[in-house]
PDB file of N, CA and C in Angstrom:
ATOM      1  N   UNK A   1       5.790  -0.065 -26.900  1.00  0.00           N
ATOM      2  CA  UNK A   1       6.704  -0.489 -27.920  1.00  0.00           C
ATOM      3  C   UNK A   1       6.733   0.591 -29.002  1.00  0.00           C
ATOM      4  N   UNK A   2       7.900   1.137 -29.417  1.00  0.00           N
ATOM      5  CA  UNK A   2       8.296   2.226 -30.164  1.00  0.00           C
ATOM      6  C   UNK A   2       8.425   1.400 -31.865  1.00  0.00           C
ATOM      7  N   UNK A   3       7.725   1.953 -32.608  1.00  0.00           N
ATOM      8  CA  UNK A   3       7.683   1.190 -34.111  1.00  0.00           C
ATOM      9  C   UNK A   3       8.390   2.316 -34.973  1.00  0.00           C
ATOM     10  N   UNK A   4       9.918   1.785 -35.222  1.00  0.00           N
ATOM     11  CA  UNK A   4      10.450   3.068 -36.255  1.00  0.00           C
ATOM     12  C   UNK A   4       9.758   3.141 -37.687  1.00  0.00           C
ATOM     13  N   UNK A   5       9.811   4.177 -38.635  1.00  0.00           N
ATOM     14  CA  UNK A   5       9.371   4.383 -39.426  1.00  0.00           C
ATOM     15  C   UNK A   5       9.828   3.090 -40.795  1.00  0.00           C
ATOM     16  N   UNK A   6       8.789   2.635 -41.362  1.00  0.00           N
ATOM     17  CA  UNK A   6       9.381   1.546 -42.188  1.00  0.00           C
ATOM     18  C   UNK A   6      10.104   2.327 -43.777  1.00  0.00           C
ATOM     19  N   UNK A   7      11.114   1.530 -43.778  1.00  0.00           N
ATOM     20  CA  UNK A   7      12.372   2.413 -44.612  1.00  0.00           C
ATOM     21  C   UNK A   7      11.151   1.670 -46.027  1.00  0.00           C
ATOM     22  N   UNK A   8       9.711   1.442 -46.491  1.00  0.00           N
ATOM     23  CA  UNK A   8       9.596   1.699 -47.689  1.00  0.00           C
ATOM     24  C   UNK A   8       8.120   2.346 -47.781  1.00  0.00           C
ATOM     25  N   UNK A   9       7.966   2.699 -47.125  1.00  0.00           N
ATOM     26  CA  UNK A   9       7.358   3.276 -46.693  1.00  0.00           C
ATOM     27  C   UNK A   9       6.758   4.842 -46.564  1.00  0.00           C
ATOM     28  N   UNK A  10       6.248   5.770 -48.093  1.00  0.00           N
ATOM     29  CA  UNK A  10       6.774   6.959 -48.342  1.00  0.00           C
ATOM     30  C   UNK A  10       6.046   8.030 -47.113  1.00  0.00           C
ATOM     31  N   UNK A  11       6.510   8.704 -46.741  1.00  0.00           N
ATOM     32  CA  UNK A  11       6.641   9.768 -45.827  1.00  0.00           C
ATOM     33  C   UNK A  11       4.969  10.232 -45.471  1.00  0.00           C
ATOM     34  N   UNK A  12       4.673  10.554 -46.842  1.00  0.00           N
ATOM     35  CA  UNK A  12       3.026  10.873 -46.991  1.00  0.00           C
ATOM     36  C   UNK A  12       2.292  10.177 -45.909  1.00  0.00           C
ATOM     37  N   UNK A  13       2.298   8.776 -46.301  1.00  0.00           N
ATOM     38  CA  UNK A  13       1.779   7.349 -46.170  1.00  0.00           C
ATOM     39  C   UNK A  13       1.971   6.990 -44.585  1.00  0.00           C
ATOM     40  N   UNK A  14       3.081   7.643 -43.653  1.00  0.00           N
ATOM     41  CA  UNK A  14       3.870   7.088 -42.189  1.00  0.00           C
ATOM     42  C   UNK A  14       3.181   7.759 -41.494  1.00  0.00           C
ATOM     43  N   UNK A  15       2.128   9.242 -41.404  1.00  0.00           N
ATOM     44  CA  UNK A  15       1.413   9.494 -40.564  1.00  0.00           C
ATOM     45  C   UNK A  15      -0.094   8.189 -40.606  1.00  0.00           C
ATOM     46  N   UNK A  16      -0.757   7.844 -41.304  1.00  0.00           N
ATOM     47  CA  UNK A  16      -1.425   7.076 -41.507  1.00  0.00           C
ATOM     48  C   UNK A  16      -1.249   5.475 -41.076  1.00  0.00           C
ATOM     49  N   UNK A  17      -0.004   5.264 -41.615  1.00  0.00           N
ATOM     50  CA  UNK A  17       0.994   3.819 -40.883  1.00  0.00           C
ATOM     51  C   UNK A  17       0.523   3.979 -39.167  1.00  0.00           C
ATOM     52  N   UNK A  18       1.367   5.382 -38.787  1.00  0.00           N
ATOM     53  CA  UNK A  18       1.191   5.330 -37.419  1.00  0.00           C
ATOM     54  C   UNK A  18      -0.419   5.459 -37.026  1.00  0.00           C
ATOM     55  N   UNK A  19      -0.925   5.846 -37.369  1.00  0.00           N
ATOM     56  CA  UNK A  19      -2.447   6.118 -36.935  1.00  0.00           C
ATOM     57  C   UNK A  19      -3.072   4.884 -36.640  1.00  0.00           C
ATOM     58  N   UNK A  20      -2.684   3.638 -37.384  1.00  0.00           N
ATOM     59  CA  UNK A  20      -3.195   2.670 -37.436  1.00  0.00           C
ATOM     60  C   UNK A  20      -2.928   1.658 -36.340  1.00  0.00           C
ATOM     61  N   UNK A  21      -1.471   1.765 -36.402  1.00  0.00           N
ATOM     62  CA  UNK A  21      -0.664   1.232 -35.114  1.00  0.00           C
ATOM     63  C   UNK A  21      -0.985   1.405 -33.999  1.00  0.00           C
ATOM     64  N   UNK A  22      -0.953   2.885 -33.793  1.00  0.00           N
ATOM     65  CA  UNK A  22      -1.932   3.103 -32.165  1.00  0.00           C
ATOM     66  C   UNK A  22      -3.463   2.567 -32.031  1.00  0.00           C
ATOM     67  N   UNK A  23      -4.270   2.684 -33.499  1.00  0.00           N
ATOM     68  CA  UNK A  23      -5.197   2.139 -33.072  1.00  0.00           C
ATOM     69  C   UNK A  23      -5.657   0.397 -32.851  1.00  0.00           C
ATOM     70  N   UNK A  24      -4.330  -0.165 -33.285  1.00  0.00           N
ATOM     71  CA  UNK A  24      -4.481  -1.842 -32.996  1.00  0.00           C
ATOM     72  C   UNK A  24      -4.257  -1.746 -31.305  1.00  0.00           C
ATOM     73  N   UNK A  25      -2.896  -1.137 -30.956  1.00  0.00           N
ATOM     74  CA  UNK A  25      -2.725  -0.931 -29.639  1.00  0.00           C
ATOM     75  C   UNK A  25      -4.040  -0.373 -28.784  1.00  0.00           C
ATOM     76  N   UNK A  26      -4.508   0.314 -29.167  1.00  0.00           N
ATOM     77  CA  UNK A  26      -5.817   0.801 -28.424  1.00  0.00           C
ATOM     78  C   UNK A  26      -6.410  -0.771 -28.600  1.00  0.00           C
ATOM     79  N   UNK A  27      -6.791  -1.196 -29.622  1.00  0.00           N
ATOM     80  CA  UNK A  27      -7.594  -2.576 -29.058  1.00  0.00           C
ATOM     81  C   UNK A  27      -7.440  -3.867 -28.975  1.00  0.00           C
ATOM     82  N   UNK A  28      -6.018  -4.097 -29.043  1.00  0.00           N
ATOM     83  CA  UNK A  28      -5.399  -4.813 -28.244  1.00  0.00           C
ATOM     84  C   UNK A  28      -5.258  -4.459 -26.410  1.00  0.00           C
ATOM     85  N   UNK A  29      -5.606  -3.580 -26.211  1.00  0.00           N
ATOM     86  CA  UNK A  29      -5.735  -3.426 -24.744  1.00  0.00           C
ATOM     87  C   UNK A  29      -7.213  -3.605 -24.577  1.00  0.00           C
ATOM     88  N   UNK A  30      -8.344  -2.929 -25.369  1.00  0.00           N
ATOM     89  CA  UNK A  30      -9.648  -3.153 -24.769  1.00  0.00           C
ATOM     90  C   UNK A  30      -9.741  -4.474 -25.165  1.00  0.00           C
ATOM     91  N   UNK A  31      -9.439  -5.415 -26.225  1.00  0.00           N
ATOM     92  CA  UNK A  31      -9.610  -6.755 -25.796  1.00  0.00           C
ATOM     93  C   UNK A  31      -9.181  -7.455 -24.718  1.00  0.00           C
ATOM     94  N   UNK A  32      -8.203  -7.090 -24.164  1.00  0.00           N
ATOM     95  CA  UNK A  32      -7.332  -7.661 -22.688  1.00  0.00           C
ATOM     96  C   UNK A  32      -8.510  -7.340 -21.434  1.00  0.00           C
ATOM     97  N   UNK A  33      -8.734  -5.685 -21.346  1.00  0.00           N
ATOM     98  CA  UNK A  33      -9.672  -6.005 -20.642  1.00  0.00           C
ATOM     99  C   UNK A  33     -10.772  -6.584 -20.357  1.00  0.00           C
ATOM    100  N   UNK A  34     -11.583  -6.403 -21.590  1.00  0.00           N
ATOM    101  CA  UNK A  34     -13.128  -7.675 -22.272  1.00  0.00           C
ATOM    102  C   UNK A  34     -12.656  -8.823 -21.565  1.00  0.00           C
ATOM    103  N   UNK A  35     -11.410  -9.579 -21.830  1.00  0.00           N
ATOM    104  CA  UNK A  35     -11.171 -10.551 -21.303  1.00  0.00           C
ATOM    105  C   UNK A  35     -11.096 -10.993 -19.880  1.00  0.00           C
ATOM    106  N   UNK A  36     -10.377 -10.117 -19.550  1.00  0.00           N
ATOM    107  CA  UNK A  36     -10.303  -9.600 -17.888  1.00  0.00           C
ATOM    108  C   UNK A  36     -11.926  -9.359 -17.096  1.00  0.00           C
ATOM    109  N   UNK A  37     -12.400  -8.880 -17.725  1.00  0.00           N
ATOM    110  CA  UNK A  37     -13.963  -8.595 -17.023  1.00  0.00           C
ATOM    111  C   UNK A  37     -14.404 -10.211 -17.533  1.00  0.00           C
ATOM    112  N   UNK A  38     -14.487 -10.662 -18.376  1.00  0.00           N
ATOM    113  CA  UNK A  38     -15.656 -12.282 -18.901  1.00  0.00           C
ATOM    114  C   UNK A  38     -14.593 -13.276 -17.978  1.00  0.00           C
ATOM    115  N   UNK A  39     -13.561 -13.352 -17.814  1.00  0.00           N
ATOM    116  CA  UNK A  39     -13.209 -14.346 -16.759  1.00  0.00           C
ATOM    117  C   UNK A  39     -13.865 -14.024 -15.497  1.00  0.00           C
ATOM    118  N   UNK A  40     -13.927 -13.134 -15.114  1.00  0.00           N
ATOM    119  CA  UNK A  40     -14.594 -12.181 -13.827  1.00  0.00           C
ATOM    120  C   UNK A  40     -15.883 -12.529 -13.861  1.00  0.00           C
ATOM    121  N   UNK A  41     -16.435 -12.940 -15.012  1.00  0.00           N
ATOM    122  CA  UNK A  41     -17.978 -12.330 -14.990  1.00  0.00           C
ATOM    123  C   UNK A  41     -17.939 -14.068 -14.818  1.00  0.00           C
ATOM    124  N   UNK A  42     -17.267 -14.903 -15.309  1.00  0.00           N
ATOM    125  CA  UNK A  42     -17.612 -16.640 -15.445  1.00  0.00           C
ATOM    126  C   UNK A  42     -17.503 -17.343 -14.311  1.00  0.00           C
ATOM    127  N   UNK A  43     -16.229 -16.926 -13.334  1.00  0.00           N
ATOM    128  CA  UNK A  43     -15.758 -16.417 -11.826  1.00  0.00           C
ATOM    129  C   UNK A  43     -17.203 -16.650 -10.870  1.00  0.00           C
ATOM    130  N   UNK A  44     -17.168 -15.576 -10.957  1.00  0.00           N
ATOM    131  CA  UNK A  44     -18.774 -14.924 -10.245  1.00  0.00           C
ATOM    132  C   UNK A  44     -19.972 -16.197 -10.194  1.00  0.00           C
ATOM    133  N   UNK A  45     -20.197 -16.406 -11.957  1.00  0.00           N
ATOM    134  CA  UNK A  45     -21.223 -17.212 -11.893  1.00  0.00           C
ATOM    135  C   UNK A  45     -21.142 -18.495 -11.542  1.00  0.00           C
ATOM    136  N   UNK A  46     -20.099 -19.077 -11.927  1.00  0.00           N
ATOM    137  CA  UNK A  46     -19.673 -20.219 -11.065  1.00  0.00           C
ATOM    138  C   UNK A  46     -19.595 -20.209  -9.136  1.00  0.00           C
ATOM    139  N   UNK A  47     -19.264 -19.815  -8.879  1.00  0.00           N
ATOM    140  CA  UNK A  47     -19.383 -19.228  -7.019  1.00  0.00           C
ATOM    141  C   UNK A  47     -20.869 -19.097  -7.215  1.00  0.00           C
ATOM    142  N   UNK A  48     -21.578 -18.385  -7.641  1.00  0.00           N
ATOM    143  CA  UNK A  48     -22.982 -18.479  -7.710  1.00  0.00           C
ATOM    144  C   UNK A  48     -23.788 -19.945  -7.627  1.00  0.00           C
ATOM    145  N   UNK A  49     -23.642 -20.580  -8.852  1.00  0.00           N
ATOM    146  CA  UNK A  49     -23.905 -21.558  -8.984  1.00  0.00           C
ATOM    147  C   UNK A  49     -23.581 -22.619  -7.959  1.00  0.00           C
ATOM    148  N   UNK A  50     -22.454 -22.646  -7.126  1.00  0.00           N
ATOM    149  CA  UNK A  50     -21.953 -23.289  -6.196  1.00  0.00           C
ATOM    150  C   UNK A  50     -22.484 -23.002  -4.910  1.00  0.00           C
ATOM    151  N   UNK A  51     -22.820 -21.944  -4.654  1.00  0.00           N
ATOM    152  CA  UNK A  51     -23.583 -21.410  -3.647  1.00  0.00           C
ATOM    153  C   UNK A  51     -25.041 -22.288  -3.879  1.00  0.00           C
ATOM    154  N   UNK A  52     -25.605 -21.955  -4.953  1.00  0.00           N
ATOM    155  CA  UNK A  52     -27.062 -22.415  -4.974  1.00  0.00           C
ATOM    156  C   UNK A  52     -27.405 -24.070  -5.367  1.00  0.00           C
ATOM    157  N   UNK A  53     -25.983 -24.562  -4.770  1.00  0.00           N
ATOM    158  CA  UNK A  53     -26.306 -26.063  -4.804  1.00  0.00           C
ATOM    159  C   UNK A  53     -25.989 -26.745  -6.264  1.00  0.00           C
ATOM    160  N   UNK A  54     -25.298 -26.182  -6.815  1.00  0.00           N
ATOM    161  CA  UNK A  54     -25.214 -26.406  -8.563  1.00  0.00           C
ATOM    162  C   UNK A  54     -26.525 -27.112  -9.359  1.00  0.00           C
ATOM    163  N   UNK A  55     -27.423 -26.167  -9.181  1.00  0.00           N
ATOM    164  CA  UNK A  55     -28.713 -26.185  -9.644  1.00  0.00           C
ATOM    165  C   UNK A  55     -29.217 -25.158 -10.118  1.00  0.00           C
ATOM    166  N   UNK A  56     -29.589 -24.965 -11.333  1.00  0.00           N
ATOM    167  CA  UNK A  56     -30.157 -23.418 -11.961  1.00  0.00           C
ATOM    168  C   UNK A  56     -31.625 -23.971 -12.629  1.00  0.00           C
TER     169      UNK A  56
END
């Protein structure tokens, strides 16, 4: 997603704007994955648990 420059926004200030932006985007994706792996990881342990008679 392309974020145009905000019209109040002084010029100085829009390299920094953007800096920030990419870095939510950067972790807005590593949270997706975190998420992606702990469903995986809850997945797993459940099949585990089911395997071993649902007894820990």
């Amino acid at each position: 997603m392309t974020m145009l420059p905000d019209e109040e926004t002084p010029p100085a200030d829009q390299s920094e704007v953007d800096r920030l932006r990419a870095e939510i985007a950067l972790l807005r994706t590593e949270k997706d994955l975190l998420l992606k792996a702990a469903i995986g990881f809850a997945a797993d342990a459940c099949a585990l648990r089911q395997r071993a008679g649902g007894e820990w």
